[in-house]
Protein backbone atom coordinates (compact mmCIF):
# COMPACT_ATOMS: atom_id res chain seq x y z
CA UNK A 1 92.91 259.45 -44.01
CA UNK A 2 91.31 259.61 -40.44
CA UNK A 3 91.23 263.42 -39.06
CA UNK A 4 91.41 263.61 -35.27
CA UNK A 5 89.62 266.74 -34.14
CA UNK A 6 88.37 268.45 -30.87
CA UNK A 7 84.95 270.36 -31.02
CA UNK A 8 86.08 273.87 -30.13
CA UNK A 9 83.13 275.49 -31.04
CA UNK A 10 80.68 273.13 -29.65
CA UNK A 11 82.84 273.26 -26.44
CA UNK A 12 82.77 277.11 -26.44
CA UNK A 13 79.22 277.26 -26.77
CA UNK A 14 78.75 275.44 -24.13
CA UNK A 15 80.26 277.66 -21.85
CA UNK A 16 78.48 279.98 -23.71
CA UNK A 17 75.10 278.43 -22.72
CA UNK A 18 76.43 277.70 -19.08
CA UNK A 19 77.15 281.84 -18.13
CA UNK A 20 73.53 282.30 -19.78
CA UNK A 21 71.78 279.38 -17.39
CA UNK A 22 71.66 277.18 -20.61
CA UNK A 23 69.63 274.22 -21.93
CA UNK A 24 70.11 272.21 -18.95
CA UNK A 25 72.07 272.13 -15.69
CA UNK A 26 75.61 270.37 -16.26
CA UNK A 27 75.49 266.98 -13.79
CA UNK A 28 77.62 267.39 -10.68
CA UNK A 29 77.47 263.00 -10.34
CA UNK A 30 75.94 260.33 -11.68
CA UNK A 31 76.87 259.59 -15.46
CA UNK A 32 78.94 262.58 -16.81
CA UNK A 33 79.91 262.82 -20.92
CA UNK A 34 82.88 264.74 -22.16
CA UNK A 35 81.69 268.23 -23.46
CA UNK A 36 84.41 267.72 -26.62
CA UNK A 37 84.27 264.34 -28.11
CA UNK A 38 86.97 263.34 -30.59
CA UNK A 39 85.62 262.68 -34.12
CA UNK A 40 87.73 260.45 -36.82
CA UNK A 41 86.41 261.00 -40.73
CA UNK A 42 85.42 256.98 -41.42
CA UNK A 43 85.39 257.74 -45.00
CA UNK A 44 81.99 257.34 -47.12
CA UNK A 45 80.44 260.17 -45.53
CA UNK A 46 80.33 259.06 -42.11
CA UNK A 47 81.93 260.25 -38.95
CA UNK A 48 82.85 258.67 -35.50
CA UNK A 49 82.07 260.74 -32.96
CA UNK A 50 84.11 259.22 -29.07
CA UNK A 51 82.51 260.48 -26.02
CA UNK A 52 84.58 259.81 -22.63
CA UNK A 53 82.22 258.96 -20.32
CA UNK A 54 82.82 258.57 -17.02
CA UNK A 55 80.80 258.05 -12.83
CA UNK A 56 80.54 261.10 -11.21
CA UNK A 57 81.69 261.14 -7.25
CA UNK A 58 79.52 259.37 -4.54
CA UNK A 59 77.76 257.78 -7.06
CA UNK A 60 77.41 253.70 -7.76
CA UNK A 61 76.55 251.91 -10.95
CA UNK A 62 74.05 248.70 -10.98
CA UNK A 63 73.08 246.68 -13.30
CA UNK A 64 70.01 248.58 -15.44
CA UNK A 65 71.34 251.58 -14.81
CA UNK A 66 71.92 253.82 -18.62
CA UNK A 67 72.29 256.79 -20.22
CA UNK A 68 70.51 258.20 -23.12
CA UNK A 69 71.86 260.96 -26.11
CA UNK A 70 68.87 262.27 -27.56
CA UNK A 71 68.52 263.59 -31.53
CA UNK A 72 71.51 262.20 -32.90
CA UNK A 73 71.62 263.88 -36.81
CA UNK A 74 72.26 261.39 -39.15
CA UNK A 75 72.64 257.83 -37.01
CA UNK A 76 74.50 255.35 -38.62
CA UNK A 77 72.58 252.47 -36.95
CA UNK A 78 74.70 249.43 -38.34
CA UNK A 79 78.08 250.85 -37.42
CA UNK A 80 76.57 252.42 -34.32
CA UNK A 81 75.52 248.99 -33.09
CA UNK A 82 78.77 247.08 -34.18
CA UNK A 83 81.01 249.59 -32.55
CA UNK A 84 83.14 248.69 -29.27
CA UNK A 85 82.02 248.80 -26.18
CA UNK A 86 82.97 249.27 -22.50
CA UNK A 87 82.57 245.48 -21.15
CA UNK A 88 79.39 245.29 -19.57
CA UNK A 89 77.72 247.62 -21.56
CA UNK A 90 74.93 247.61 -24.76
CA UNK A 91 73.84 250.06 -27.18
CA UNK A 92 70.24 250.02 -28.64
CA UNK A 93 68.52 252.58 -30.93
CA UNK A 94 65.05 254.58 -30.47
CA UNK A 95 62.68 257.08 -31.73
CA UNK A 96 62.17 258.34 -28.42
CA UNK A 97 63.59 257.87 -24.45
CA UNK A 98 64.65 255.65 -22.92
CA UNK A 99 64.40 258.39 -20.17
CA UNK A 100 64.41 258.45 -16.24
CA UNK A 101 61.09 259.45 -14.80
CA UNK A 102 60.52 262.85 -13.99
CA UNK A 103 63.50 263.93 -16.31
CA UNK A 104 61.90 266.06 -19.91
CA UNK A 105 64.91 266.29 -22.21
CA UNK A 106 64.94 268.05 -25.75
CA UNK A 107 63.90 264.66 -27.79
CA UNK A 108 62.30 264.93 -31.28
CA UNK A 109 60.87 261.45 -32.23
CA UNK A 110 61.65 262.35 -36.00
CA UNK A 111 65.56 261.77 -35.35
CA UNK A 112 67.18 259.14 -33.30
CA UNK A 113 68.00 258.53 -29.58
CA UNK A 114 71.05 256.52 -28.61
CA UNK A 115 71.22 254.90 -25.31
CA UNK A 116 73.98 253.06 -23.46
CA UNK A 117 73.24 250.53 -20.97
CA UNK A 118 75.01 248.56 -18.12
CA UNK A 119 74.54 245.37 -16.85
CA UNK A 120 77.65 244.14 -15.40
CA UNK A 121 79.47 244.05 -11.30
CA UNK A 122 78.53 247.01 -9.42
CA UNK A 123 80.83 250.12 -9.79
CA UNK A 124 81.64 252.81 -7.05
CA UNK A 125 83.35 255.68 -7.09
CA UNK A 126 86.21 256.23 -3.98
CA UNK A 127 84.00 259.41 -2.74
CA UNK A 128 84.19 262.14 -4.50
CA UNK A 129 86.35 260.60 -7.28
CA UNK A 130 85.16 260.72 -10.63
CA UNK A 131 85.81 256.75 -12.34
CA UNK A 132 86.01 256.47 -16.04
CA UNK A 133 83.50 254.07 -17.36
CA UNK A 134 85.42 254.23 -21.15
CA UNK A 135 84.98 255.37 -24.54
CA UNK A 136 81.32 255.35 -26.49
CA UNK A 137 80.71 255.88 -29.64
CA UNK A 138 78.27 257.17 -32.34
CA UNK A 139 78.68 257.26 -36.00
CA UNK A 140 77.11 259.63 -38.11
CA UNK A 141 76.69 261.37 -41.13
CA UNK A 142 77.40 264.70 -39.74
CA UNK A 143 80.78 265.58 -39.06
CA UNK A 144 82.70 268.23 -37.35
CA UNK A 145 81.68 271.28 -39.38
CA UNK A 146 77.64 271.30 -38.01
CA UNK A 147 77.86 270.43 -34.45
CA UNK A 148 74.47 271.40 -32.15
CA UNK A 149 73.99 271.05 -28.39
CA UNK A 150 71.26 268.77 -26.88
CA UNK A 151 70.35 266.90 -24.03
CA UNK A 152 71.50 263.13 -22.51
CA UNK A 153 70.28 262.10 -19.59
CA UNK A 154 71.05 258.82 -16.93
CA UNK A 155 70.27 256.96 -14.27
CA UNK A 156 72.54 255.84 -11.84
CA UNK A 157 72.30 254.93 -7.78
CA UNK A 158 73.30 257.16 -4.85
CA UNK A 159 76.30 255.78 -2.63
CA UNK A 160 76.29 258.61 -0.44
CA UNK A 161 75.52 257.99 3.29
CA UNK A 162 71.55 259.61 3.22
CA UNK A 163 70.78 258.48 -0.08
CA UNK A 164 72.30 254.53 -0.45
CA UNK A 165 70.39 252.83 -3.15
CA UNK A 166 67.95 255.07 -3.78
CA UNK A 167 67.84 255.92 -8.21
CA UNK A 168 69.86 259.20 -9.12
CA UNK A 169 69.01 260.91 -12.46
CA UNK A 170 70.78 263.51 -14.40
CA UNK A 171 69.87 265.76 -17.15
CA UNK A 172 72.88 267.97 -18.99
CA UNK A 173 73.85 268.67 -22.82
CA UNK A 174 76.25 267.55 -24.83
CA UNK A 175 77.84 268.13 -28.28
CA UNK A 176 75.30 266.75 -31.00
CA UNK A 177 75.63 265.61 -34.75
CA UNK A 178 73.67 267.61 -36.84
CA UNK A 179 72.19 267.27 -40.54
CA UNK A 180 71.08 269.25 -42.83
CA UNK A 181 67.35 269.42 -42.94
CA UNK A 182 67.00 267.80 -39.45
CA UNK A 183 63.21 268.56 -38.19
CA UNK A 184 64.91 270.39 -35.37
CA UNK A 185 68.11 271.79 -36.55
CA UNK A 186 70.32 273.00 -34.29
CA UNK A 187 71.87 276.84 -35.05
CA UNK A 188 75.82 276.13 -35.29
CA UNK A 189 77.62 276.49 -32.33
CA UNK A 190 79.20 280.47 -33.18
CA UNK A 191 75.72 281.50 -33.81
CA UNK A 192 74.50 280.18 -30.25
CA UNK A 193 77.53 281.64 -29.35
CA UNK A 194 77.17 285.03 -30.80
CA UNK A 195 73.39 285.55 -30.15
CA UNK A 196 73.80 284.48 -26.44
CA UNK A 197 76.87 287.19 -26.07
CA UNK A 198 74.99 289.84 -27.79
CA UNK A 199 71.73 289.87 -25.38
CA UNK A 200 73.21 291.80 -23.00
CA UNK A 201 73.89 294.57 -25.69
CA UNK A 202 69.92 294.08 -27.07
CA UNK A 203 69.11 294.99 -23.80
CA UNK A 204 71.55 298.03 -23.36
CA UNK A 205 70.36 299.81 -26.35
CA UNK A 206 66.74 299.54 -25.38
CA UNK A 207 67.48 301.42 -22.18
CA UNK A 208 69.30 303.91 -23.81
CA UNK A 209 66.78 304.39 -26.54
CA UNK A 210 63.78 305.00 -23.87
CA UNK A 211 66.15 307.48 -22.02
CA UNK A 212 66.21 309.61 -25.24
CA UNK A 213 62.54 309.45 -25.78
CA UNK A 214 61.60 310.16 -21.74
């Protein structure tokens, strides 16, 4: 039986991460991905995870142009490959990258990258209209009990009036699958959560504790 469920935690978290200045600045244009993909149980052990993805505002799309989801836990690579895509779109599988120059995402080479690239008619975006570009999806062994927060990036083309042509890029996180025993395990999402929330606190009771002792 497939279960249809939204990543409250991870999405939580990452508002969690965004009040704190978090792992990376969410992308204003260019590609965006959904903060709360929708995961279906595949049976076996493995998990789909469906991002929305969609072209940020003032932004075009060319033919080249990709995005990348670093440290995927537990990468199904044959179903990963053989799922659906967008038309004009491919999926291939790496260690590490593919990444925009100048752009230094979290990216172990011990566990798989994912990126998503385009080669079909130019796309545009009516101004500062976000377009969806479709669904885009991973399968993993994870599923949506261990959940971590990483980084994609893209690169897409500026259609703004100063910038026409020239390459955008984008770093921002995203909602991970994570595996036991990954090289670079991600703490759960409540624990980012609660350790982010309770800083402020760490920092109270130091104050107070050097006021008693001045």
């Amino acid at each position: 039986m497939e279960r249809f469920r939204k990543l409250m935690p991870a999405l939580a978290v990452l508002c969690g991460l965004g009040m704190l200045g978090g792992l990376a600045p969410r992308a204003h244009a260019g590609i965006l991905v959904t903060d709360d993909p929708v995961i279906t149980d595949l049976g076996g052990g493995h998990s789909a995870f469906d991002y929305g993805v969609s072209l940020g505002g003032a932004s075009y799309l060319h033919a080249g142009d990709y995005f990348t989801m670093y440290d995927v836990g537990g990468l199904v690579h044959a179903d990963t490959m053989a799922a659906a895509l967008p038309a004009g779109w491919s999926v291939s599988i790496s260690a590490t990258g593919q990444t925009p120059t100048g752009l230094v995402p979290t990216d172990s080479p011990a566990i798989d990258n994912v990126t998503f690239t385009y080669s079909g008619p130019d796309k545009t975006t009516p101004g500062s209209t976000a377009v969806p570009l479709g669904t885009f999806r991973v399968v993993s062994t994870g599923n949506d009990t261990v959940v971590g927060i990483n980084n994609f990036t893209s690169q897409t083309h500026y259609d703004s009036s100063s910038h026409v042509g020239q390459t955008e890029k984008n770093i921002a996180n995203f909602a991970v699958p994570v595996t036991t025993g990954q090289p670079n395990d991600s703490p759960e999402p409540a624990t980012l959560l609660m350790l982010g929330l309770g800083l402020p606190f760490i920092g109270v009771a130091a104050l107070r504790r050097r006021a008693r002792t001045a």
